[in-house]
Protein backbone atom coordinates (compact mmCIF):
# COMPACT_ATOMS: atom_id res chain seq x y z
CA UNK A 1 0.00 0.00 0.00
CA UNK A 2 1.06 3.62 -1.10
CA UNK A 3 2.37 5.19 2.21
CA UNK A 4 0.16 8.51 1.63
CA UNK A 5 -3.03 6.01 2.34
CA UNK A 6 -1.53 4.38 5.64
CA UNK A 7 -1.88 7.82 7.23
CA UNK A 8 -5.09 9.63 8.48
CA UNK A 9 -5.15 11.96 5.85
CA UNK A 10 -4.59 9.82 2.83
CA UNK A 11 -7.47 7.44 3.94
CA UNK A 12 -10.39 10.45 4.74
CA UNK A 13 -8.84 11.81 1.14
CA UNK A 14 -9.49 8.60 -0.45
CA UNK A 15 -12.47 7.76 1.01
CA UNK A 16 -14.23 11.09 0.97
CA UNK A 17 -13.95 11.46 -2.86
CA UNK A 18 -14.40 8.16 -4.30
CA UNK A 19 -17.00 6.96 -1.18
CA UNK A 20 -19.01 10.28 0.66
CA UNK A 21 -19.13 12.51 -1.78
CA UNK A 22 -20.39 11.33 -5.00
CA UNK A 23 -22.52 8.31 -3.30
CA UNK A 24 -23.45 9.07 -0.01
CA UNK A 25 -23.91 12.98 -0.71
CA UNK A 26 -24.57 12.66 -4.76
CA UNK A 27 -22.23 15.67 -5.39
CA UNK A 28 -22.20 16.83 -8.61
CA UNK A 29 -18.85 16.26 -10.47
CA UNK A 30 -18.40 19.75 -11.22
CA UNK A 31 -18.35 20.08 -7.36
CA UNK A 32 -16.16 17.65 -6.80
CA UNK A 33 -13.51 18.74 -9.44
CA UNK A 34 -14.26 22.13 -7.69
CA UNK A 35 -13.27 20.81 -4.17
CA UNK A 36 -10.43 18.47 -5.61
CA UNK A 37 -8.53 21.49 -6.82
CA UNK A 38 -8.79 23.76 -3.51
CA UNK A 39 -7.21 20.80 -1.87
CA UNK A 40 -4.76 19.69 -4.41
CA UNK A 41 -3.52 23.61 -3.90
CA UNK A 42 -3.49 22.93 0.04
CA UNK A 43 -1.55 20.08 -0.12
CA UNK A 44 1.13 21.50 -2.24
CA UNK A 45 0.92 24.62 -0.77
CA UNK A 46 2.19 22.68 2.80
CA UNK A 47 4.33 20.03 1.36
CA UNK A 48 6.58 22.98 0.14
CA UNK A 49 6.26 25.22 3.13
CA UNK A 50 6.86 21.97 5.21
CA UNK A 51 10.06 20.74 3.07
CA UNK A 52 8.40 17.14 2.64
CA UNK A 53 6.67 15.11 -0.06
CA UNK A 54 2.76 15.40 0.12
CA UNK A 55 2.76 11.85 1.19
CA UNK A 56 4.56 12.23 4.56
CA UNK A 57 1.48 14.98 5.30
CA UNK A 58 -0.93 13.85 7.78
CA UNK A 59 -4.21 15.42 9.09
CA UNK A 60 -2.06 17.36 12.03
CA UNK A 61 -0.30 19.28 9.49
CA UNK A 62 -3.62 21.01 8.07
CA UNK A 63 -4.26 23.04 11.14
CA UNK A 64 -5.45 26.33 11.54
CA UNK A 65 -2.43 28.02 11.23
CA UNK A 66 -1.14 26.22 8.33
CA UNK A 67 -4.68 27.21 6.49
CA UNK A 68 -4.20 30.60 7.39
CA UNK A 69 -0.88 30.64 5.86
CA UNK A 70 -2.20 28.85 2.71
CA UNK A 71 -5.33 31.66 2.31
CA UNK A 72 -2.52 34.56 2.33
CA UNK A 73 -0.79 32.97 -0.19
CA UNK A 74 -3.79 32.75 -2.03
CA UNK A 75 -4.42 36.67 -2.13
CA UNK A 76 -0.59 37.81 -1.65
CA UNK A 77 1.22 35.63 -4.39
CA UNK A 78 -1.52 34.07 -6.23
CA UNK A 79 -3.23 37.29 -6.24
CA UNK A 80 -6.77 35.75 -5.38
CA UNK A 81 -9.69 37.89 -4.29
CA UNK A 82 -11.41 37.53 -1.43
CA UNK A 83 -13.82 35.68 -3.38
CA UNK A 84 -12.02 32.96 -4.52
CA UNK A 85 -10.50 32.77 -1.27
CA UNK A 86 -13.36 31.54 0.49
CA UNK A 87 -14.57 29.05 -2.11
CA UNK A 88 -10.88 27.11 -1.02
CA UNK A 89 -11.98 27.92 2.95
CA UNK A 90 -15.69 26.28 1.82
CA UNK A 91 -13.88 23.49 0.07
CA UNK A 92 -11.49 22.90 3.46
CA UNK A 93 -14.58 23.16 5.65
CA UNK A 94 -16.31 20.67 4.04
CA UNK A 95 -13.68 17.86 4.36
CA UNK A 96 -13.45 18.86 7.91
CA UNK A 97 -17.12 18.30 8.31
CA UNK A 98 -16.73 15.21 7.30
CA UNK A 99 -13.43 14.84 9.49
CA UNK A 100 -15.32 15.61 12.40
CA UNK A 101 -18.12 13.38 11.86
CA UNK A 102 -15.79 10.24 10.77
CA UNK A 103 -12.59 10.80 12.73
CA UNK A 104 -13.87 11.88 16.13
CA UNK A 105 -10.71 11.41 17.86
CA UNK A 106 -9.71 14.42 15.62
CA UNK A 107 -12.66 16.64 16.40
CA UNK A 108 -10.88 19.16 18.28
CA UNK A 109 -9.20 19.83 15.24
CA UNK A 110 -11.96 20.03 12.66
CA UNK A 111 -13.71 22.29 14.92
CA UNK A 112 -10.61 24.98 15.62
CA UNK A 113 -10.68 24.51 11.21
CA UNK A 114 -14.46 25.30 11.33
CA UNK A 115 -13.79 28.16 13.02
CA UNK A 116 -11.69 30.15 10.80
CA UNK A 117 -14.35 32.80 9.23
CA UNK A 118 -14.57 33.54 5.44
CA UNK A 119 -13.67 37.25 4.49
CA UNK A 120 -16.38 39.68 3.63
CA UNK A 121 -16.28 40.90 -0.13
CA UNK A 122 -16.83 43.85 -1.41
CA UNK A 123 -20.18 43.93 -3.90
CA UNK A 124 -19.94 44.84 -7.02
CA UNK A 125 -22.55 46.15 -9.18
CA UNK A 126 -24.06 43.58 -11.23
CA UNK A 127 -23.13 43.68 -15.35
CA UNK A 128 -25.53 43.71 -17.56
CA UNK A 129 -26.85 44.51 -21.18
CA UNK A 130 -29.65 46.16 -22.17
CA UNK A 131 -31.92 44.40 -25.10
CA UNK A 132 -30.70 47.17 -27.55
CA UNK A 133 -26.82 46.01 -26.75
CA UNK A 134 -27.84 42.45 -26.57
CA UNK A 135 -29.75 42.95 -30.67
CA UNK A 136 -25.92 44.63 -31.60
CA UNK A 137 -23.68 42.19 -30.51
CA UNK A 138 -26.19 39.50 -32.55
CA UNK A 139 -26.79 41.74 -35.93
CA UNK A 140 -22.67 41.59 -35.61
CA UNK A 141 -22.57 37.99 -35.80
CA UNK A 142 -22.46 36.29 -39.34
CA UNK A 143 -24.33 33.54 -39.33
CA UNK A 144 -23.60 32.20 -42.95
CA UNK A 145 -20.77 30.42 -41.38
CA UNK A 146 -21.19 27.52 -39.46
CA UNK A 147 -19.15 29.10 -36.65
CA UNK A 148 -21.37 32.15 -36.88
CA UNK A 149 -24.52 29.75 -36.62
CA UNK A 150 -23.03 28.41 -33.85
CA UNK A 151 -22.43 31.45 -31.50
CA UNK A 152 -25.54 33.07 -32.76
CA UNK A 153 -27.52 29.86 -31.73
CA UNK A 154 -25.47 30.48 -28.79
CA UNK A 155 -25.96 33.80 -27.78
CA UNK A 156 -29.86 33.78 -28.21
CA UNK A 157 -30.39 30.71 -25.95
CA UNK A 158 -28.40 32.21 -23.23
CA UNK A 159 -30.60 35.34 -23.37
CA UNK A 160 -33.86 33.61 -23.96
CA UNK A 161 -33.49 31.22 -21.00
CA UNK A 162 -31.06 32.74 -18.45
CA UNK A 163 -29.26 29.71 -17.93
CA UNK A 164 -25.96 29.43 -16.22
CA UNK A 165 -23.17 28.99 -18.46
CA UNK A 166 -22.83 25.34 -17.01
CA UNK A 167 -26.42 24.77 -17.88
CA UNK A 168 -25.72 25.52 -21.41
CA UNK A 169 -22.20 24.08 -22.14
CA UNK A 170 -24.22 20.66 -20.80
CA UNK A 171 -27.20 21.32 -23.11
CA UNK A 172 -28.07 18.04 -25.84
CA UNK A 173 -30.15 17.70 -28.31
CA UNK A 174 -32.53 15.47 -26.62
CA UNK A 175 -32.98 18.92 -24.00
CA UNK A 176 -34.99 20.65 -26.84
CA UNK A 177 -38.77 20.63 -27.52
CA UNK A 178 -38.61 22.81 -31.18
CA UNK A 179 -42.67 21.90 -31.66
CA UNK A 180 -45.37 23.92 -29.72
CA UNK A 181 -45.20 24.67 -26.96
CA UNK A 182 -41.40 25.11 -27.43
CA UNK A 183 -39.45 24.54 -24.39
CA UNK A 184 -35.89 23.49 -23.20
CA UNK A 185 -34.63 21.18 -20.02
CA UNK A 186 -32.16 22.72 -17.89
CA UNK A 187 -30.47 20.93 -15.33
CA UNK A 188 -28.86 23.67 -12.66
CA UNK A 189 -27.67 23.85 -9.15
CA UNK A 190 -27.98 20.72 -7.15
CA UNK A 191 -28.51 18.72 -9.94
CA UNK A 192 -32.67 20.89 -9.93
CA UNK A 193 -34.48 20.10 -13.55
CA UNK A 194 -36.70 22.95 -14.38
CA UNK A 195 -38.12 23.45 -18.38
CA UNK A 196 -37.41 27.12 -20.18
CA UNK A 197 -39.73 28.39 -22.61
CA UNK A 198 -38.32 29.75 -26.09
CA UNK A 199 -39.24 32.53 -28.19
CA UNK A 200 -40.54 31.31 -31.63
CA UNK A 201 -37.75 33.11 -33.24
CA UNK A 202 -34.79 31.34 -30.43
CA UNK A 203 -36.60 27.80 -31.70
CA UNK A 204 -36.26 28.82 -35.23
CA UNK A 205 -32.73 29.31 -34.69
CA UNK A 206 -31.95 25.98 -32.72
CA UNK A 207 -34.20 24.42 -35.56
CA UNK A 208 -31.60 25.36 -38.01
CA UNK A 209 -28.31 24.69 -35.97
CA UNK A 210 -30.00 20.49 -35.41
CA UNK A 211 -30.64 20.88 -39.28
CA UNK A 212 -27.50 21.80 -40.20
CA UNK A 213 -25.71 19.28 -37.61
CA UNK A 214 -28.02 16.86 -38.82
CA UNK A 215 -28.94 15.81 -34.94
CA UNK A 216 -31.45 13.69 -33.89
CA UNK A 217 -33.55 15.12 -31.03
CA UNK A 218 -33.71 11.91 -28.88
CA UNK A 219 -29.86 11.78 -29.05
CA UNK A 220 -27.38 12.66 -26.12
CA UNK A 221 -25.20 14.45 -28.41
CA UNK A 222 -24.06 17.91 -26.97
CA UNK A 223 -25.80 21.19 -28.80
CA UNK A 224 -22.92 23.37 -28.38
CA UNK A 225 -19.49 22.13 -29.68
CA UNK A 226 -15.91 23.97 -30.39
CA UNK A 227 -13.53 23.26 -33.59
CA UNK A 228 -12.52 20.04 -32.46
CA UNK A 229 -15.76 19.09 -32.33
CA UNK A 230 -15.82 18.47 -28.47
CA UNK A 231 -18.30 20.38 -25.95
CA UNK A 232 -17.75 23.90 -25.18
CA UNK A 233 -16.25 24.75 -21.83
CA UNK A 234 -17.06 27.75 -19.80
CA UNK A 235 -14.09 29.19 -21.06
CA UNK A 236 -15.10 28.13 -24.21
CA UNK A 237 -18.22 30.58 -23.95
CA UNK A 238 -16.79 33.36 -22.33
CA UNK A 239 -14.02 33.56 -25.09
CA UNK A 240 -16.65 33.34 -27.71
CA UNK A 241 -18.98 36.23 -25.55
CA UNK A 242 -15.07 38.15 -25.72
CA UNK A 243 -14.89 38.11 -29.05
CA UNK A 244 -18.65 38.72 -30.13
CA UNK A 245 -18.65 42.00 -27.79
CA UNK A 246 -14.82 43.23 -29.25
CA UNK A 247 -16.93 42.75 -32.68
CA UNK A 248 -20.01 44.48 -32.13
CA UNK A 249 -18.12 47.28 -30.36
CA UNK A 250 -16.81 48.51 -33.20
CA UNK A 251 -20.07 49.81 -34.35
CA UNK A 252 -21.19 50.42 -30.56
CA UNK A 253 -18.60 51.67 -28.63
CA UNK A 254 -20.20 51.86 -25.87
CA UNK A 255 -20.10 48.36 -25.52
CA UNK A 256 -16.02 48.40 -25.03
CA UNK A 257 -16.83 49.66 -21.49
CA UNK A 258 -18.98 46.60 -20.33
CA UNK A 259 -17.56 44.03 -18.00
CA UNK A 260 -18.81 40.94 -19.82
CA UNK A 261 -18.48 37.93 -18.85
CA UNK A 262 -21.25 34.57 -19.06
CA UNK A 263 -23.11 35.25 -16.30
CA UNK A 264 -23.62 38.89 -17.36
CA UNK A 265 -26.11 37.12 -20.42
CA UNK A 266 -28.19 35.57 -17.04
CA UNK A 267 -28.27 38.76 -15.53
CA UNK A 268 -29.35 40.77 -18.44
CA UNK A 269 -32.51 38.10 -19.12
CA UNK A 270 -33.50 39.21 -15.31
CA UNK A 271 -33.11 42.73 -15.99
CA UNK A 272 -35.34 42.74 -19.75
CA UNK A 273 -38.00 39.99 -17.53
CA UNK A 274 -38.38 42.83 -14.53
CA UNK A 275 -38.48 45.84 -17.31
CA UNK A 276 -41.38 44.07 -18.93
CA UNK A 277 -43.22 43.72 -15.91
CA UNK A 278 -42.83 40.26 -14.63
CA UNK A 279 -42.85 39.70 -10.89
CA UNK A 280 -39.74 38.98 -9.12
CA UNK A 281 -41.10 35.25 -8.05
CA UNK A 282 -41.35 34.50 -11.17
CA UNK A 283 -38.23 35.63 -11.97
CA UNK A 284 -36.81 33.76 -9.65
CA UNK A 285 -38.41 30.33 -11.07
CA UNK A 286 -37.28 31.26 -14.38
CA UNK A 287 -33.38 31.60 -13.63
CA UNK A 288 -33.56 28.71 -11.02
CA UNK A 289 -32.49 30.31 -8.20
CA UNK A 290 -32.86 28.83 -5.14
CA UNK A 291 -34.36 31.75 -2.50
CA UNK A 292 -36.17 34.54 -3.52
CA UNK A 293 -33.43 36.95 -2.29
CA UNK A 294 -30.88 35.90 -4.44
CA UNK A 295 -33.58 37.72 -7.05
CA UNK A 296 -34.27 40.78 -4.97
CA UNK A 297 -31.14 42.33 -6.35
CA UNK A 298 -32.40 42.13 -9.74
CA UNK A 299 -34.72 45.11 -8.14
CA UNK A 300 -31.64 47.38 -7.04
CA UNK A 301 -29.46 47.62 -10.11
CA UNK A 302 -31.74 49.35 -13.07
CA UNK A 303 -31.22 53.23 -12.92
CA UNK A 304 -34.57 54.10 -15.32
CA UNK A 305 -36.67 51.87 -12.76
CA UNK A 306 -35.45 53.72 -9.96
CA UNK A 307 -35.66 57.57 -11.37
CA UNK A 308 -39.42 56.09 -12.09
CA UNK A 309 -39.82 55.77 -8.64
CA UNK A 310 -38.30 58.80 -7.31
CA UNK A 311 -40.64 60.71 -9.87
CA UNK A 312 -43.26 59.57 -8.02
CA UNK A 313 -42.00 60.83 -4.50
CA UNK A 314 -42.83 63.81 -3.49
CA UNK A 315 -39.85 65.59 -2.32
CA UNK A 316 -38.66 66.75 0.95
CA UNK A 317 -38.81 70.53 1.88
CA UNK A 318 -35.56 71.95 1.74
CA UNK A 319 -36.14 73.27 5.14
CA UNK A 320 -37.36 71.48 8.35
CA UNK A 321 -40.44 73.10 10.08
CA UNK A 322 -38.76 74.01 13.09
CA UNK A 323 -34.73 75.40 12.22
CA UNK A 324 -32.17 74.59 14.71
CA UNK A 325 -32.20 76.78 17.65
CA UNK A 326 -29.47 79.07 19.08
CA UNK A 327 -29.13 76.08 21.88
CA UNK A 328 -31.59 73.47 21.77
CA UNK A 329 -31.07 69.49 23.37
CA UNK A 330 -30.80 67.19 20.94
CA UNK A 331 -33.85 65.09 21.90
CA UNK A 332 -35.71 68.62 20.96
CA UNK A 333 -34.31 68.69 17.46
CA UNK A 334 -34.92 64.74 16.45
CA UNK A 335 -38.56 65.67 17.55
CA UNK A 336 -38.47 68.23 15.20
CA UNK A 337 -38.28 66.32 12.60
């Protein structure tokens, strides 16, 4: 037997991702990969601060202080944001969850690991496109190549159904209903199915990208492939959203000061749904989402919305009813008000 399983740490490694988490918890694989990789940084991250090979670490070297090292290294050298540093912290707390509830001679030590807090980030404001951007960056696209078909096709699902980019780089043939009442499976978050309605004119378009790939609609074939005809990637997508925006901005240049990344196609389809008058549950339904409050910042973000409602305010006098007194209390003033 390897000596990096006769250890503690080796044999929760081993057993939490072939055993815990993809049969006892059904993780999704994405999560998985996701978790593997904050704790394939760990462990090199201490084998080379520690001077020995990864398999002489055992479950006393990840303590708090050794994590605590490992996040600043994150944010001073790999020049991580806060954000990413606390999906590695979530990724650490979760094996020490399950640590703590298979190990309990090391409990102590999962809980001092539990303990370390994740760092607040700042919030940005959310990127989006309006419909008229959205209509350039397509009329830029040429879709008499196949390539063109392809990111057009693209494009147009993402804002018709919201989806997350994983959502779509997953999407086959068999997802798609392209008869009446035309619809597409989505399988988000959590491994949740929900079904998308299409425009007419998005099922059109996915009509003629099956036509053209010659697909069969009860195959498992993916919808969205690259050059080498293998399944886009996230990447994949947000190099092709890259490109299509450095296109259209040549025409619109106001479109060379968007942020734009895939997500910013999921938040746009929220914004256009809440311009058009469709209520925030709803809303929330349609993207997936998992708590209503996730969607209540959909209600924050769009500047026309909110002069609307300041319109209808009637303003404050630019002088209180009672001025400030040569020497009143302070209980009299907030009376006053």
């Amino acid at each position: 037997m390897r000596k990096s399983l006769t250890n503690a740490l080796g044999t929760v490694l081993r057993d939490y991702f072939t055993d815990h988490l993809p049969r006892v918890r059904g993780t999704s694989p994405h999560t998985i990969h996701s978790y593997r990789d904050s704790l394939m940084l760990l462990l090199r991250f201490l084998s080379a601060r520690s001077k020995r090979p990864v398999t002489e670490l055992d479950l006393k070297d990840v303590d708090p202080p050794a994590i605590l090292a490992f996040l600043a290294y994150l944010e001073n050298e790999r020049k991580n944001g806060a954000a990413t540093r606390n999906v590695r912290l979530s990724a650490i707390h979760a094996l020490f969850r399950y640590v703590a509830s298979r190990n309990p001679e090391h409990l102590h030590l999962a809980q001092r690991v539990l303990a370390i807090p994740f760092k607040r980030t700042a919030q940005r404001a959310i990127d989006y496109l309006e419909r008229e951007e959205i209509d350039s960056i397509l009329k830029a696209i040429d879709r008499s190549t196949p390539k063109g078909s392809r990111d057009y096709a693209l494009l147009a699902t993402m804002f018709n159904t919201g989806a997350r980019v994983q959502e779509i780089a997953d999407l086959r043939a068999c997802d798609l209903q392209l008869t009446k009442p035309f619809q597409v499976r989505l399988f988000g978050k959590g491994r949740k199915e929900r079904y998308c309605p299409l425009w007419p004119q998005t099922a059109a378009v996915l009509r003629a990208l099956c036509k053209e790939r010659n697909l069969d609609f009860r195959s498992q074939v993916h919808l969205f492939l690259n050059h080498r005809n293998e399944p886009l990637t996230r990447f994949g997508i947000r190099y092709i959203l890259g490109r299509r925006r450095d296109r259209a901005s040549q025409n619109a240049l106001h479109l060379r000061k968007k942020r734009l990344h895939p997500h910013s196609m999921r938040h746009s389809t929220a914004v256009a749904l809440l311009k058009s008058g469709v209520d925030l549950s709803t809303i929330s339904h349609y993207l997936g989402h998992a708590s209503l409050t996730t969607t209540n910042r959909y209600a924050k973000i769009d500047l026309e919305m909110k002069r609307k409602a300041i319109a209808r305010v009637k303003p404050v006098s630019r002088q209180s009813h009672k001025p400030w007194s040569t020497n009143p209390t302070i209980l009299d003033w907030l009376e006053s008000l």
